[in-house]
C-alpha atoms as a PDB file:
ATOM      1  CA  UNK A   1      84.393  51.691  79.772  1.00  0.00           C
ATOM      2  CA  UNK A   2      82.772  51.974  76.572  1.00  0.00           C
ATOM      3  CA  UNK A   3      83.809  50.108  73.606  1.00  0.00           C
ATOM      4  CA  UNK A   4      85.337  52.223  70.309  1.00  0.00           C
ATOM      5  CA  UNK A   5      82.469  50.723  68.047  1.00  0.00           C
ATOM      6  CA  UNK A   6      79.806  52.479  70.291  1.00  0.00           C
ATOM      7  CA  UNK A   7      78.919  56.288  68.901  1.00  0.00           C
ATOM      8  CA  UNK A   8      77.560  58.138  72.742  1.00  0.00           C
ATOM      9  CA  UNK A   9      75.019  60.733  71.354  1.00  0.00           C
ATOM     10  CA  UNK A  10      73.689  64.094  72.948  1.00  0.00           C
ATOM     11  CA  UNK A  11      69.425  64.839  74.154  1.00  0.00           C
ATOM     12  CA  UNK A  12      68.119  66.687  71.113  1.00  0.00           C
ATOM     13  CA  UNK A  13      66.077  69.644  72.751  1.00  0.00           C
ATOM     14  CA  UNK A  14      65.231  71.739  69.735  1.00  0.00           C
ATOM     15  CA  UNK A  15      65.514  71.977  65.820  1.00  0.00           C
ATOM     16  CA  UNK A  16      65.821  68.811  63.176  1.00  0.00           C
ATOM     17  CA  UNK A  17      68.040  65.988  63.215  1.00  0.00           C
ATOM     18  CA  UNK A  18      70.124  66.107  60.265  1.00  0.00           C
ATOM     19  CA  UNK A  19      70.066  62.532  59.288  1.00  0.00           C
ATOM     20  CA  UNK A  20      67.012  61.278  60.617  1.00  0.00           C
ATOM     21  CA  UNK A  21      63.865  58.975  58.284  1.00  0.00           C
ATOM     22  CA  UNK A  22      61.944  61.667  59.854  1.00  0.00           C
ATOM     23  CA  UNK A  23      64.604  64.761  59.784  1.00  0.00           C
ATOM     24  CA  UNK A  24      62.978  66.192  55.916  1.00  0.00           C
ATOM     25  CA  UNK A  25      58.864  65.937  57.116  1.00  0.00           C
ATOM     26  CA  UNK A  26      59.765  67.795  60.642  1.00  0.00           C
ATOM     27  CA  UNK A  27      61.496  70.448  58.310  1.00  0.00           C
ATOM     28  CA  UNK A  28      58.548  70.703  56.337  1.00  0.00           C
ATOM     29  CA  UNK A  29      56.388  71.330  59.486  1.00  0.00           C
ATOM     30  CA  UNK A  30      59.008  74.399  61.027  1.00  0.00           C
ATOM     31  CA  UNK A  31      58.828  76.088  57.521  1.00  0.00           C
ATOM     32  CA  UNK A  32      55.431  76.059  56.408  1.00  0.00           C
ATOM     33  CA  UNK A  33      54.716  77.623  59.698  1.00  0.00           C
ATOM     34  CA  UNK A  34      57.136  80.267  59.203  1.00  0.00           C
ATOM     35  CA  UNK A  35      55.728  81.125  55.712  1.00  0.00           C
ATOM     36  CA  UNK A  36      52.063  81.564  57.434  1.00  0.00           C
ATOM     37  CA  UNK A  37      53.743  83.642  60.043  1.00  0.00           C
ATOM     38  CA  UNK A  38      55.639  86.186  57.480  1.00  0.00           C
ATOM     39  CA  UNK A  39      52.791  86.491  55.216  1.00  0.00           C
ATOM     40  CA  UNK A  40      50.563  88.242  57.351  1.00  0.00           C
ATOM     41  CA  UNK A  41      53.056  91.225  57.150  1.00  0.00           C
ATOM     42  CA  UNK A  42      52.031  91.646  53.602  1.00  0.00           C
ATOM     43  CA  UNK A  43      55.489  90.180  52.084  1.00  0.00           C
ATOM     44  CA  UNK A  44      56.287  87.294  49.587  1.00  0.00           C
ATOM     45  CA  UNK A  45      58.042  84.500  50.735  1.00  0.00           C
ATOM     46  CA  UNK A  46      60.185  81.922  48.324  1.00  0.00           C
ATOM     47  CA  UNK A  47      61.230  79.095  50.079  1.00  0.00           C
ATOM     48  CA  UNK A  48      64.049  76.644  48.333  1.00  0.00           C
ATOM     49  CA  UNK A  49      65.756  73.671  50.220  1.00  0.00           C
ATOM     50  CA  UNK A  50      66.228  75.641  53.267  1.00  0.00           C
ATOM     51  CA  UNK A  51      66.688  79.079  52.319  1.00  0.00           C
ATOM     52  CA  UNK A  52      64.208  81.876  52.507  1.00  0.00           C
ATOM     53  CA  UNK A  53      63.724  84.806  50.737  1.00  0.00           C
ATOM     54  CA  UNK A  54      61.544  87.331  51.615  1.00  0.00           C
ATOM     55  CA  UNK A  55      60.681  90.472  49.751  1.00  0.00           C
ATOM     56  CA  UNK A  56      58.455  93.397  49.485  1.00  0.00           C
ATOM     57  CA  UNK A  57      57.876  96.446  46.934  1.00  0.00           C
ATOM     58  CA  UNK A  58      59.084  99.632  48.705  1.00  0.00           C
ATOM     59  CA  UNK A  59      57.260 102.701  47.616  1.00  0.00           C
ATOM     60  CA  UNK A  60      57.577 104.829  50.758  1.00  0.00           C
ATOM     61  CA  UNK A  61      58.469 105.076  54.709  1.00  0.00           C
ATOM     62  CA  UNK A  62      55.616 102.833  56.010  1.00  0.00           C
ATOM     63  CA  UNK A  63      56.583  99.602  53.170  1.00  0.00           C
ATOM     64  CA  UNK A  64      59.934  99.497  55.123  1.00  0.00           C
ATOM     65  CA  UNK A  65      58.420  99.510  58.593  1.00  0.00           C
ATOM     66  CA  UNK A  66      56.181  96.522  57.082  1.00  0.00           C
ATOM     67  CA  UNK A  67      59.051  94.882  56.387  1.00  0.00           C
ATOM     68  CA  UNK A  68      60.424  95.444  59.341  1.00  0.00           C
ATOM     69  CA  UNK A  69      58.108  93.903  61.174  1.00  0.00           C
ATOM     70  CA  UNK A  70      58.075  91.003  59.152  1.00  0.00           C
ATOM     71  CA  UNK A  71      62.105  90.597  60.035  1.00  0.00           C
ATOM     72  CA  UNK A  72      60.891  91.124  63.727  1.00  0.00           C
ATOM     73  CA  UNK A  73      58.317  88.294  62.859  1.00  0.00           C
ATOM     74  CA  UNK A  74      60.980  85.778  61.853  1.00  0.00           C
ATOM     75  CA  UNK A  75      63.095  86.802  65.040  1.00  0.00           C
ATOM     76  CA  UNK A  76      60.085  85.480  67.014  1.00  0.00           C
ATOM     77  CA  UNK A  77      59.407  82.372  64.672  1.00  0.00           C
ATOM     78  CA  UNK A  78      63.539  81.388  65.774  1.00  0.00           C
ATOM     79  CA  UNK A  79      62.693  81.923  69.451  1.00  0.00           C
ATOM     80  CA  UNK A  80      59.299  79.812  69.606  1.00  0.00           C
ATOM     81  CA  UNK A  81      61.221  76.963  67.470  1.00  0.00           C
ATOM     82  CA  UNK A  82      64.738  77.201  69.140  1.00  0.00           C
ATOM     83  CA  UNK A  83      65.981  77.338  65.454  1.00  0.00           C
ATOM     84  CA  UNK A  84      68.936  79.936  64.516  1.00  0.00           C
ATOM     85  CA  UNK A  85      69.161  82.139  61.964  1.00  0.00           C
ATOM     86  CA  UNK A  86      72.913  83.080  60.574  1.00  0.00           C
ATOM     87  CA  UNK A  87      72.302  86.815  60.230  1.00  0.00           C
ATOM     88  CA  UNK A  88      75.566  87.107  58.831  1.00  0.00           C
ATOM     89  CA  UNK A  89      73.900  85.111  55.270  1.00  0.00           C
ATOM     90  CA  UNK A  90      71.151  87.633  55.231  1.00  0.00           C
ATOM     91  CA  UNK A  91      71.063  90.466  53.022  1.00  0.00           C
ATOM     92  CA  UNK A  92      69.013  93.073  51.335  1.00  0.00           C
ATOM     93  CA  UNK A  93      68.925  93.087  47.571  1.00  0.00           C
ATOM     94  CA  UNK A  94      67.388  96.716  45.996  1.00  0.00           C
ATOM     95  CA  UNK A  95      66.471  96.420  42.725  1.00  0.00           C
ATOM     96  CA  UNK A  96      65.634  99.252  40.811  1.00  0.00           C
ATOM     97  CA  UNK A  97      66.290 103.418  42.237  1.00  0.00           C
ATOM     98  CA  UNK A  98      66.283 103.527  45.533  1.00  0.00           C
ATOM     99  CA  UNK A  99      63.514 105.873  46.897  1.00  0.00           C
ATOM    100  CA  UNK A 100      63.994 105.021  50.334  1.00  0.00           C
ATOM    101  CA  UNK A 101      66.773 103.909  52.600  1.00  0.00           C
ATOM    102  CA  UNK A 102      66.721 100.401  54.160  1.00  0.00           C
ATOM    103  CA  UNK A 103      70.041 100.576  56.063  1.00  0.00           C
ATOM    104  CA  UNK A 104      67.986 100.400  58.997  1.00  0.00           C
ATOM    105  CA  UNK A 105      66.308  97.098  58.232  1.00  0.00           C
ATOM    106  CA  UNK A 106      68.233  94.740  60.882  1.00  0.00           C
ATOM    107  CA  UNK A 107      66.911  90.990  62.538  1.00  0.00           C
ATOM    108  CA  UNK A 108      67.846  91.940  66.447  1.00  0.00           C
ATOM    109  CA  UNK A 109      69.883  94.657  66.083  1.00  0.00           C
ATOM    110  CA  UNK A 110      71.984  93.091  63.816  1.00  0.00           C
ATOM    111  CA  UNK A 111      71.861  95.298  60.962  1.00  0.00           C
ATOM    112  CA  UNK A 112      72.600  93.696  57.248  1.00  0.00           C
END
């Protein structure tokens, strides 16, 4: 029988302890290597506190499927780290006329 004072605690397998001395320098390490892994599909990535944005200027058909890819990119980055992403916080922002559609831009099959 344990006593009330005692706090029984779960095997971390995967992400950051919230918390932790070391919690904010892991974080550091997941993120950077999720900006190197975005930026070789050609987009900018902001990073603040522990949101991303991500953008890229569409002019045409093939800018989209760059981007795309880039979503498809972070899908992978969430696997290899066992981190999760809340899809239902993502969205695309269009700024300016909209030459073409992005209603198909989705992070697996989840569309935004």
């Amino acid at each position: 029988m344990c006593p009330s004072s005692l706090i029984l605690t779960d095997d971390k397998l995967h992400g950051v302890i919230q918390g932790s001395g070391i919690g904010p320098i892991m974080f550091v390490m997941f993120i950077n290597d999720l900006v190197d892994a975005l930026k070789q599909f050609g987009v900018c990535v902001k990073l603040f506190a522990d949101d991303v944005k991500i953008f890229i200027r569409v002019l045409n058909n093939c800018d989209v499927q760059q981007l795309q890819r880039a979503l498809d990119a972070l899908a992978n980055w969430e696997d290899v780290w066992q981190l999760s992403i809340s899809v239902s916080k993502c969205s695309v922002v269009n700024i300016g006329k909209s030459i073409v559609p992005l209603s198909s831009l989705h992070i697996r099959k989840k569309m935004f």
